[in-house]
PDB file of N, CA and C in Angstrom:
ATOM      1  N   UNK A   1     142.418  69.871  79.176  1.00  0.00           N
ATOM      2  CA  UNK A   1     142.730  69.305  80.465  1.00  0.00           C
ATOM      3  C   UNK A   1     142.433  70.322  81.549  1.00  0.00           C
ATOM      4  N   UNK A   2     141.395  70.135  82.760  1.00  0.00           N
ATOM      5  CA  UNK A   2     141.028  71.483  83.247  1.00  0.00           C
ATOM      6  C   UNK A   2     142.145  70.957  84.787  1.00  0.00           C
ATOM      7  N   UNK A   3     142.140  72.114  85.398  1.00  0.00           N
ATOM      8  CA  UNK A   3     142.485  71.864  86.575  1.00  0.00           C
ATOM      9  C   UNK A   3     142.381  70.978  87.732  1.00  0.00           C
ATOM     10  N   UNK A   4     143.199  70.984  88.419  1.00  0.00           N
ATOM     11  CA  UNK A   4     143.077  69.952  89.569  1.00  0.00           C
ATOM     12  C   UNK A   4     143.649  70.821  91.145  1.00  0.00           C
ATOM     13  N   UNK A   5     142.415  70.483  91.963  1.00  0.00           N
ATOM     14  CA  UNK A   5     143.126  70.960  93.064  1.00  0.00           C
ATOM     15  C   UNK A   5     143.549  69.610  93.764  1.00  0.00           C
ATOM     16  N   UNK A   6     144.609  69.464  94.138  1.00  0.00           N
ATOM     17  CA  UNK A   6     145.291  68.668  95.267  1.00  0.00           C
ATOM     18  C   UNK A   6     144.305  68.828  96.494  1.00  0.00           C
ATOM     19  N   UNK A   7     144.789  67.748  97.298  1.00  0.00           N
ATOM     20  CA  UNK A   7     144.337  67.544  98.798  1.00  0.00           C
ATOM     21  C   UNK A   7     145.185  68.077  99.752  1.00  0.00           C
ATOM     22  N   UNK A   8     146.006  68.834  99.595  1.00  0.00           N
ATOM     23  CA  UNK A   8     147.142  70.048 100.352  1.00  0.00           C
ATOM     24  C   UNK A   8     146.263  71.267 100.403  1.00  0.00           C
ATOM     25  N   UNK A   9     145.256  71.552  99.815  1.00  0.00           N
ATOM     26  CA  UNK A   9     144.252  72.974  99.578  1.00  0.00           C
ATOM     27  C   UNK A   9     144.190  73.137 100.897  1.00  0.00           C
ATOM     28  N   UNK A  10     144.191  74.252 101.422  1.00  0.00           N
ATOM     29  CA  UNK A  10     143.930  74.936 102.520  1.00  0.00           C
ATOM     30  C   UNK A  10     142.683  75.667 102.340  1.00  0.00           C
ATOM     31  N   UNK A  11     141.653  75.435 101.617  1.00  0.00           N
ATOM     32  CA  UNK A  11     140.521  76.517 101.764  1.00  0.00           C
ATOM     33  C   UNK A  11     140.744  77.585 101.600  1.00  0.00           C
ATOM     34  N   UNK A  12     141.356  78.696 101.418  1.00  0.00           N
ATOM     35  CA  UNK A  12     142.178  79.859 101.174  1.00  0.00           C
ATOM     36  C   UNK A  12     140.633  81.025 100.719  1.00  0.00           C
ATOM     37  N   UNK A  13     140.644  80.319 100.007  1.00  0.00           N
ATOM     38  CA  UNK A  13     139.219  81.062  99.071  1.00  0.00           C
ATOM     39  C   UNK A  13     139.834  82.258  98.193  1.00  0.00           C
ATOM     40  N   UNK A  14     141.252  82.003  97.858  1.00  0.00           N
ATOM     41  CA  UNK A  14     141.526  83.253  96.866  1.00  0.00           C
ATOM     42  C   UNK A  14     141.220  82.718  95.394  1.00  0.00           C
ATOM     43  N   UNK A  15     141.158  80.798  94.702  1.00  0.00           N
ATOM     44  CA  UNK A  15     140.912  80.824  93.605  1.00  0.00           C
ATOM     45  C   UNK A  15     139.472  81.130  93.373  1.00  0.00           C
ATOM     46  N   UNK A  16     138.217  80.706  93.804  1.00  0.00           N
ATOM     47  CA  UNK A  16     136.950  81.209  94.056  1.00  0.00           C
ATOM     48  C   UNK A  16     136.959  82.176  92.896  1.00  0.00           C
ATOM     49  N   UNK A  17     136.942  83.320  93.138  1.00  0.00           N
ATOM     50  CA  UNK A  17     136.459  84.593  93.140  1.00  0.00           C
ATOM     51  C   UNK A  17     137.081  84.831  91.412  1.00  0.00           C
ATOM     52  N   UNK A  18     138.351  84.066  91.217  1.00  0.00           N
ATOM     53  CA  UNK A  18     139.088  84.062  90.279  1.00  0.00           C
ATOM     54  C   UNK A  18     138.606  82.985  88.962  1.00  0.00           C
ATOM     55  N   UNK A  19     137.680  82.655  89.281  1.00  0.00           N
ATOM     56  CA  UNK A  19     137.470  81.924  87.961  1.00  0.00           C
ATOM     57  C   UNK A  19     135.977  82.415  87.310  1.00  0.00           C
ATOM     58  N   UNK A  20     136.623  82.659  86.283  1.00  0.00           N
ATOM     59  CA  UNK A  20     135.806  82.964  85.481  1.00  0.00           C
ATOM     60  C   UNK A  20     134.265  82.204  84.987  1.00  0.00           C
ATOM     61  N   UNK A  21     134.621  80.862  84.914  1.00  0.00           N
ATOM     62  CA  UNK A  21     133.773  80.129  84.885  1.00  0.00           C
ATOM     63  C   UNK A  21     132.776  79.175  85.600  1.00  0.00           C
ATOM     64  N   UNK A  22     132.995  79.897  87.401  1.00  0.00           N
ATOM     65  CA  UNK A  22     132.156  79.469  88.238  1.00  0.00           C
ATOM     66  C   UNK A  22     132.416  78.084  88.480  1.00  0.00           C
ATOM     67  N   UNK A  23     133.722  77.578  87.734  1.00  0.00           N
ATOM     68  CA  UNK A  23     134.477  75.945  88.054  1.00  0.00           C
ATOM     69  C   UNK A  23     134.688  75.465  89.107  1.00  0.00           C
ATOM     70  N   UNK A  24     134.977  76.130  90.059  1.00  0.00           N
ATOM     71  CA  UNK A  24     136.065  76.026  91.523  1.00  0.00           C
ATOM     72  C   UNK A  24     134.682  75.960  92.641  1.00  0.00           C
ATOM     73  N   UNK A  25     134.148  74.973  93.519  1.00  0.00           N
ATOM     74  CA  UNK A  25     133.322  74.604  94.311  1.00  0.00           C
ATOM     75  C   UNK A  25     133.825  73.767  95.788  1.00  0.00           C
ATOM     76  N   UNK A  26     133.394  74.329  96.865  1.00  0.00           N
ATOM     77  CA  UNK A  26     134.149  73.498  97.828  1.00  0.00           C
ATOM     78  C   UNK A  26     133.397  71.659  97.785  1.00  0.00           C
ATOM     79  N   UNK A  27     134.093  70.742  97.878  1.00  0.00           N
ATOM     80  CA  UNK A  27     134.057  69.928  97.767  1.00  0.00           C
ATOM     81  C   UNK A  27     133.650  69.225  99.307  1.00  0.00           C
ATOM     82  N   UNK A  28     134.027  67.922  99.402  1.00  0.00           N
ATOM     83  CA  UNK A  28     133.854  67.266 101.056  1.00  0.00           C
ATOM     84  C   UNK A  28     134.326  67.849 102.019  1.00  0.00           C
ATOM     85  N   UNK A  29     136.411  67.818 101.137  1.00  0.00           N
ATOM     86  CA  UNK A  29     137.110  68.341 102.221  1.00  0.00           C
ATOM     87  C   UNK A  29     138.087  69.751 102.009  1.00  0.00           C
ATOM     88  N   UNK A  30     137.650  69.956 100.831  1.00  0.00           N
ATOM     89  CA  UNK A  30     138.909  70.918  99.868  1.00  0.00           C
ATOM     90  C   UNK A  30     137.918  71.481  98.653  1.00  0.00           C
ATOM     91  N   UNK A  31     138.172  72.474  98.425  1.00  0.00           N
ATOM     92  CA  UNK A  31     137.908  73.313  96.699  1.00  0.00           C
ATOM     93  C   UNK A  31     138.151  71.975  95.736  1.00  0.00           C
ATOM     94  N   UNK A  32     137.217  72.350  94.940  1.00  0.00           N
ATOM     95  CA  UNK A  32     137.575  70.748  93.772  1.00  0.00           C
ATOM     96  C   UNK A  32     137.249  71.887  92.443  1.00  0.00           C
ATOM     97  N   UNK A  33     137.625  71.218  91.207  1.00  0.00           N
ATOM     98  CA  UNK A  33     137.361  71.908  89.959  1.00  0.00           C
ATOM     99  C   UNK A  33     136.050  71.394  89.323  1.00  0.00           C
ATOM    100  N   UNK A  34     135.033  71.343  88.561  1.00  0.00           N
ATOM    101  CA  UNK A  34     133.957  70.624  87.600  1.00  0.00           C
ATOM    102  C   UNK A  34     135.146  70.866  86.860  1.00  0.00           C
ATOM    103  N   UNK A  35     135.429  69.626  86.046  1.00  0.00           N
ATOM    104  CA  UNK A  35     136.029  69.485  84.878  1.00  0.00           C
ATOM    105  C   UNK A  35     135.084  69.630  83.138  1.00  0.00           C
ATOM    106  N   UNK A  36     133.818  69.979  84.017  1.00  0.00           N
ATOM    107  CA  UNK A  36     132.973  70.068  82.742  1.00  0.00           C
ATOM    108  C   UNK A  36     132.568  71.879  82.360  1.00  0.00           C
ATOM    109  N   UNK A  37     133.138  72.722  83.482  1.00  0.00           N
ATOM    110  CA  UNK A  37     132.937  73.797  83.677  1.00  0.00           C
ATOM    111  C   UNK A  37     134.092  74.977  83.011  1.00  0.00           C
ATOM    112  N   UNK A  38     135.683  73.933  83.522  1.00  0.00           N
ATOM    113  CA  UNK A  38     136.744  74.849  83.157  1.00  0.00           C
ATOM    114  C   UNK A  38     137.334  74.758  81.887  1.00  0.00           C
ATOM    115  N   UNK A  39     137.279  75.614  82.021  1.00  0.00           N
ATOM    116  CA  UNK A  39     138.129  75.729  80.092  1.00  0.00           C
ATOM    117  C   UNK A  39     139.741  76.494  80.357  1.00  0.00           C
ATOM    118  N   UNK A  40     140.189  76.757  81.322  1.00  0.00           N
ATOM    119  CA  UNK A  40     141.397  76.763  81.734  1.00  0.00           C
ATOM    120  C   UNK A  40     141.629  77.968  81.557  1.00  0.00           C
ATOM    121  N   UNK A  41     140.603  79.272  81.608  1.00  0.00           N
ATOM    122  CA  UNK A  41     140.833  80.659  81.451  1.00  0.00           C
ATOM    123  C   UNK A  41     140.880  80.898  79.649  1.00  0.00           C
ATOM    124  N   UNK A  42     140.458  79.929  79.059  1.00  0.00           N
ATOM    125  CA  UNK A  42     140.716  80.455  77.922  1.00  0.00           C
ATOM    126  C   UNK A  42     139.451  81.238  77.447  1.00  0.00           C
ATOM    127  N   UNK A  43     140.071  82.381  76.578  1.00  0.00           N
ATOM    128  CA  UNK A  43     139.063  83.534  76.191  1.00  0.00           C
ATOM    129  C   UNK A  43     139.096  84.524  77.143  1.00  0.00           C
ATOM    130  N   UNK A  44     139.589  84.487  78.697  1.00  0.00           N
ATOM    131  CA  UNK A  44     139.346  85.626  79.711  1.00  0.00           C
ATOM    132  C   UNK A  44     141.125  85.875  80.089  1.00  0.00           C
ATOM    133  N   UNK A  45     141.793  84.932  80.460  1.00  0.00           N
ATOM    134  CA  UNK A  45     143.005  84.908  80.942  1.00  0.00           C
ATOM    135  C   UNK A  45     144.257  84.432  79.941  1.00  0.00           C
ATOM    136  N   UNK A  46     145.519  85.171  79.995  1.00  0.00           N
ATOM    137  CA  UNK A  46     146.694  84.310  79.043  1.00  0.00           C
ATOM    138  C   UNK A  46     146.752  82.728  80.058  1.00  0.00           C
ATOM    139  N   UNK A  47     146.650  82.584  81.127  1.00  0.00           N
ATOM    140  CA  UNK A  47     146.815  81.549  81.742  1.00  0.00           C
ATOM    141  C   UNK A  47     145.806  81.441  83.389  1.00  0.00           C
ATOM    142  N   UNK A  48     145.538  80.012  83.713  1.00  0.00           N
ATOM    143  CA  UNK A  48     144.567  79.940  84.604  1.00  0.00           C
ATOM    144  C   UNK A  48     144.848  80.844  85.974  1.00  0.00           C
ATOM    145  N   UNK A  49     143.652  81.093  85.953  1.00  0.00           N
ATOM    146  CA  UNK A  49     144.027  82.304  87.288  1.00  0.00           C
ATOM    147  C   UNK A  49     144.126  81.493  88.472  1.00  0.00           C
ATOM    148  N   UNK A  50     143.309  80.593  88.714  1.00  0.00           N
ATOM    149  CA  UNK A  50     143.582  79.667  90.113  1.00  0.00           C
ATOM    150  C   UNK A  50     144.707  79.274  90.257  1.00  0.00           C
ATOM    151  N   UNK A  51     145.246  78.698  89.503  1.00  0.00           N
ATOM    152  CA  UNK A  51     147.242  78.779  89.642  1.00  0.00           C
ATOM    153  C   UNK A  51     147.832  79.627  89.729  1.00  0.00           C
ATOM    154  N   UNK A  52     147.794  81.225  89.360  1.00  0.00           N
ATOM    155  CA  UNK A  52     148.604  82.228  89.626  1.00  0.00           C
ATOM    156  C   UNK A  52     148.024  82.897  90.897  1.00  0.00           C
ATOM    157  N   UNK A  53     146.936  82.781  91.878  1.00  0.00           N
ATOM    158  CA  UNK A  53     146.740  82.951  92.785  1.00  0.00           C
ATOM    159  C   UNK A  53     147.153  82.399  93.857  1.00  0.00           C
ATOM    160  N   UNK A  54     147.357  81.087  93.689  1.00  0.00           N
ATOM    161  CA  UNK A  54     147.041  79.927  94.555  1.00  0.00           C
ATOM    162  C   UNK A  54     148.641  79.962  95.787  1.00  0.00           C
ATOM    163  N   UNK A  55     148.449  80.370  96.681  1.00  0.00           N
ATOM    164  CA  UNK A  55     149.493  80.937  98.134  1.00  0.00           C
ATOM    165  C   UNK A  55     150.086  79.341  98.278  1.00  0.00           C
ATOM    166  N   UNK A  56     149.910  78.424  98.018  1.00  0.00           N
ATOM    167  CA  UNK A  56     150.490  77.305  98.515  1.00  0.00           C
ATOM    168  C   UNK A  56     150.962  75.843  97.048  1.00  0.00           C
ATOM    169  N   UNK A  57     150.520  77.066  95.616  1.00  0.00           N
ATOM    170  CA  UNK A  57     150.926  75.829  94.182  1.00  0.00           C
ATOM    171  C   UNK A  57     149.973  74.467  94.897  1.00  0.00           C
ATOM    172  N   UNK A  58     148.628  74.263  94.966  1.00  0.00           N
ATOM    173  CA  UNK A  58     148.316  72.857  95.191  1.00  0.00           C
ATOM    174  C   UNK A  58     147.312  72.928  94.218  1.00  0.00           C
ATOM    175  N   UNK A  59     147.408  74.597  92.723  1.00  0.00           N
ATOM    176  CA  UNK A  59     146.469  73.543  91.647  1.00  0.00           C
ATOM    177  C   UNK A  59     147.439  73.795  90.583  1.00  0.00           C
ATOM    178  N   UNK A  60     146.961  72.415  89.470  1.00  0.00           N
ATOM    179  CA  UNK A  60     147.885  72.265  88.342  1.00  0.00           C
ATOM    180  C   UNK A  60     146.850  72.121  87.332  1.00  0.00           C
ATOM    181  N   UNK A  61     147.367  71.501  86.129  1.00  0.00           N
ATOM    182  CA  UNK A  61     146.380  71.231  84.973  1.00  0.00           C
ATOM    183  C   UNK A  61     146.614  70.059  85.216  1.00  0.00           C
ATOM    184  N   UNK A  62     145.737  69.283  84.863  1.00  0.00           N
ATOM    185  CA  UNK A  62     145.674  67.373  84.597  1.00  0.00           C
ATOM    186  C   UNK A  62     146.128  67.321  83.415  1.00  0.00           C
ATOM    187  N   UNK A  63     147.280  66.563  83.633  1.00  0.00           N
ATOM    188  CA  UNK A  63     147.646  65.927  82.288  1.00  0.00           C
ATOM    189  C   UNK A  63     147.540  64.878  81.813  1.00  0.00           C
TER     190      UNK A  63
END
């Protein structure tokens, strides 16, 4: 289940830089995830880095 950014994203640009897998792309109006890209930090991180960065919690995992 890869990530999801909400429509609360502020552009921030701190998950960016943080993913390992080049997942995280600005979208229309907000950062969006490729769900075909993220593997949720696994192999690089104990847990997704765009969530432990993220100044405002607006990404989660899709469940």
């Amino acid at each position: 289940m890869p990530a999801v950014i909400e429509i609360s994203c502020i552009n921030c640009d701190m998950c960016v830089p943080e993913c390992p897998n080049a997942a995280i792309s600005m979208g229309p109006k907000h950062y969006e995830v490729d769900p075909a890209l993220c593997t949720e930090c696994i192999g690089y991180y104990d847990k997704p880095t765009c969530i432990a960065v993220c100044p405002i919690d607006c990404i989660h995992l899709n469940s």
